[in-house]
C-alpha atoms as a PDB file:
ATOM      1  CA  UNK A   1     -11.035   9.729   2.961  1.00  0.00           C
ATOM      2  CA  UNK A   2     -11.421   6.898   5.430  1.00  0.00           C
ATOM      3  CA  UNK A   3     -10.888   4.527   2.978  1.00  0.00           C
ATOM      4  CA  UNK A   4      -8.182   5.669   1.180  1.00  0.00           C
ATOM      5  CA  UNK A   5      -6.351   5.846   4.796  1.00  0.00           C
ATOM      6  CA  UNK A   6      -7.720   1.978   5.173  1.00  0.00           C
ATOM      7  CA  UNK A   7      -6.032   1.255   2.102  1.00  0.00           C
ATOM      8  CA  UNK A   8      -2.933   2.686   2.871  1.00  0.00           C
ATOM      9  CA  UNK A   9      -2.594   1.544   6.073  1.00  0.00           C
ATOM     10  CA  UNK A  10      -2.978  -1.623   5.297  1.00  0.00           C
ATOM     11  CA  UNK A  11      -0.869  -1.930   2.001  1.00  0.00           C
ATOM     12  CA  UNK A  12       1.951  -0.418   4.510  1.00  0.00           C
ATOM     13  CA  UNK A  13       1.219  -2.473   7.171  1.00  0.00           C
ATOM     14  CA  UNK A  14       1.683  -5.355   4.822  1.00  0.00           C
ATOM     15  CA  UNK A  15       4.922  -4.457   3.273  1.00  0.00           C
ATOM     16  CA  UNK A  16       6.287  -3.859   6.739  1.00  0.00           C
ATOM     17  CA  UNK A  17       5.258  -7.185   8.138  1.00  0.00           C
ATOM     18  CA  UNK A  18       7.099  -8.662   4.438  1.00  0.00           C
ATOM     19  CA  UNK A  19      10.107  -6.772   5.159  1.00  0.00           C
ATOM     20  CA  UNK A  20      10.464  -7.905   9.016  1.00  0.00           C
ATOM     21  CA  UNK A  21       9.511 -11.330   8.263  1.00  0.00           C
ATOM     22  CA  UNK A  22      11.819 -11.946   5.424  1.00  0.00           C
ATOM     23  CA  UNK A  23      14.877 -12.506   7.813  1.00  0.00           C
ATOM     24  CA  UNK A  24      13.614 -15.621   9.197  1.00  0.00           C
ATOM     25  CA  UNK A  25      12.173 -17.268   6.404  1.00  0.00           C
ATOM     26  CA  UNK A  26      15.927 -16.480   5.237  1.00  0.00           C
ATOM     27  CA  UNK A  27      17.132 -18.903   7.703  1.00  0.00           C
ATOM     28  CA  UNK A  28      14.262 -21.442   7.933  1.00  0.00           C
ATOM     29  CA  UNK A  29      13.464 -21.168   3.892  1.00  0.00           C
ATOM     30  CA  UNK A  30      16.422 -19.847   2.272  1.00  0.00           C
ATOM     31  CA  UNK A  31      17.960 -16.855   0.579  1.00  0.00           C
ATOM     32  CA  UNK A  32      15.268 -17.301  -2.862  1.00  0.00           C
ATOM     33  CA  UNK A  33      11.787 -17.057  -0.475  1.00  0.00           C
ATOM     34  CA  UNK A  34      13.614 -14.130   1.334  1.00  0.00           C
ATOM     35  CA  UNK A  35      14.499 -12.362  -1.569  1.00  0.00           C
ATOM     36  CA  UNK A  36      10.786 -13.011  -3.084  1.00  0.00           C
ATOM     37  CA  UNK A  37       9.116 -11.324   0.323  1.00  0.00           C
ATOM     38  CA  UNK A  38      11.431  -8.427  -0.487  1.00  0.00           C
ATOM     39  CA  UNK A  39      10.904  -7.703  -3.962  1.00  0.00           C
ATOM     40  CA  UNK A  40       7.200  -7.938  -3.214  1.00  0.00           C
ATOM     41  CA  UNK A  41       7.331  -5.445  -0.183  1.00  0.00           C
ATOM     42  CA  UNK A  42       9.183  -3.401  -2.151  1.00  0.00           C
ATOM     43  CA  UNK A  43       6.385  -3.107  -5.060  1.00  0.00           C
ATOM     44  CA  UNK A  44       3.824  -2.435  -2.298  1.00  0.00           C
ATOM     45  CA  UNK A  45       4.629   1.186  -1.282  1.00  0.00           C
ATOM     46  CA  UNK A  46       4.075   3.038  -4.956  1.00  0.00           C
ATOM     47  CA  UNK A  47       0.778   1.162  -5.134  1.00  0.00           C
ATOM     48  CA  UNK A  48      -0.463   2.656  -1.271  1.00  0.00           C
ATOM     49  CA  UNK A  49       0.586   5.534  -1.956  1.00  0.00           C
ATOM     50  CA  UNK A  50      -1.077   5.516  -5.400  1.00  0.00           C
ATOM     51  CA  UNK A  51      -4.398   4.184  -4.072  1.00  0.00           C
ATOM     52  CA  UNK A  52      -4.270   6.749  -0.785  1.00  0.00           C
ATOM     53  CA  UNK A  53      -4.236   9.790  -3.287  1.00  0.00           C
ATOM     54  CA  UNK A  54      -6.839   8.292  -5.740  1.00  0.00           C
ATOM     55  CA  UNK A  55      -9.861  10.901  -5.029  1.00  0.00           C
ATOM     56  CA  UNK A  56     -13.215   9.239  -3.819  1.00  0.00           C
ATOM     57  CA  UNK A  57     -16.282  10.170  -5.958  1.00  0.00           C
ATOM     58  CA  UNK A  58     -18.555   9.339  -3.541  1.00  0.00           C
ATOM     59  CA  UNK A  59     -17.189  11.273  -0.856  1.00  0.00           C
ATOM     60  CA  UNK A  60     -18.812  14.690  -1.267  1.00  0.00           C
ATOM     61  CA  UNK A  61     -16.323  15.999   1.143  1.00  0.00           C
ATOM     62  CA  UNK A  62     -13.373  14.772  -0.955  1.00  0.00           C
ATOM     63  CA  UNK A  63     -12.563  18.287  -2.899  1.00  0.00           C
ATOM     64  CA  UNK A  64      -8.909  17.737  -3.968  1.00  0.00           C
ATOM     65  CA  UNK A  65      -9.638  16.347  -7.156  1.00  0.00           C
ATOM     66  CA  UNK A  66      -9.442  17.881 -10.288  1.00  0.00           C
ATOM     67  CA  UNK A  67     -12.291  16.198 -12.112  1.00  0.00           C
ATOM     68  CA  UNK A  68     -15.015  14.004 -11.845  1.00  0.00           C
ATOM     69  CA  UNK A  69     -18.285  14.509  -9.779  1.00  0.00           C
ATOM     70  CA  UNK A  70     -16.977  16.555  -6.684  1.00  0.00           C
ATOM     71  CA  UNK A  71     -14.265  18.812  -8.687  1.00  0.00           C
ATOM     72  CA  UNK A  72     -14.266  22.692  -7.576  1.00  0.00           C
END
């Protein structure tokens, strides 16, 4: 569980910083690099969430998974 919150936190933590940063590297860089940062940030959120519901296998404590090693 700990790191699938370390995951997500950071994957959001990223896409927020790409987000926020993309309005001035629109005026130092231009509208293309701005644009870029966005399209990226926006790809980012599917793939945390993806990876912060992806069940840990080693983590006997981990239960809400359907198969695998630790399913009920």
């Amino acid at each position: 569980m700990k790191r699938r919150k370390l995951w997500y936190g950071l994957l959001m933590g990223t896409c927020l910083v790409l987000f926020a940063g993309s309005v001035p590297v629109y005026y130092l860089f231009g509208t293309g690099w701005a644009v870029a940062m966005g399209a990226v940030a926006s790809v980012l959120p599917p793939i945390a969430m993806t990876l912060g519901n992806i069940a840990d296998p080693d983590d006997p404590r981990d239960h809400d998974n359907r198969y695998g090693p630790n399913a009920e």
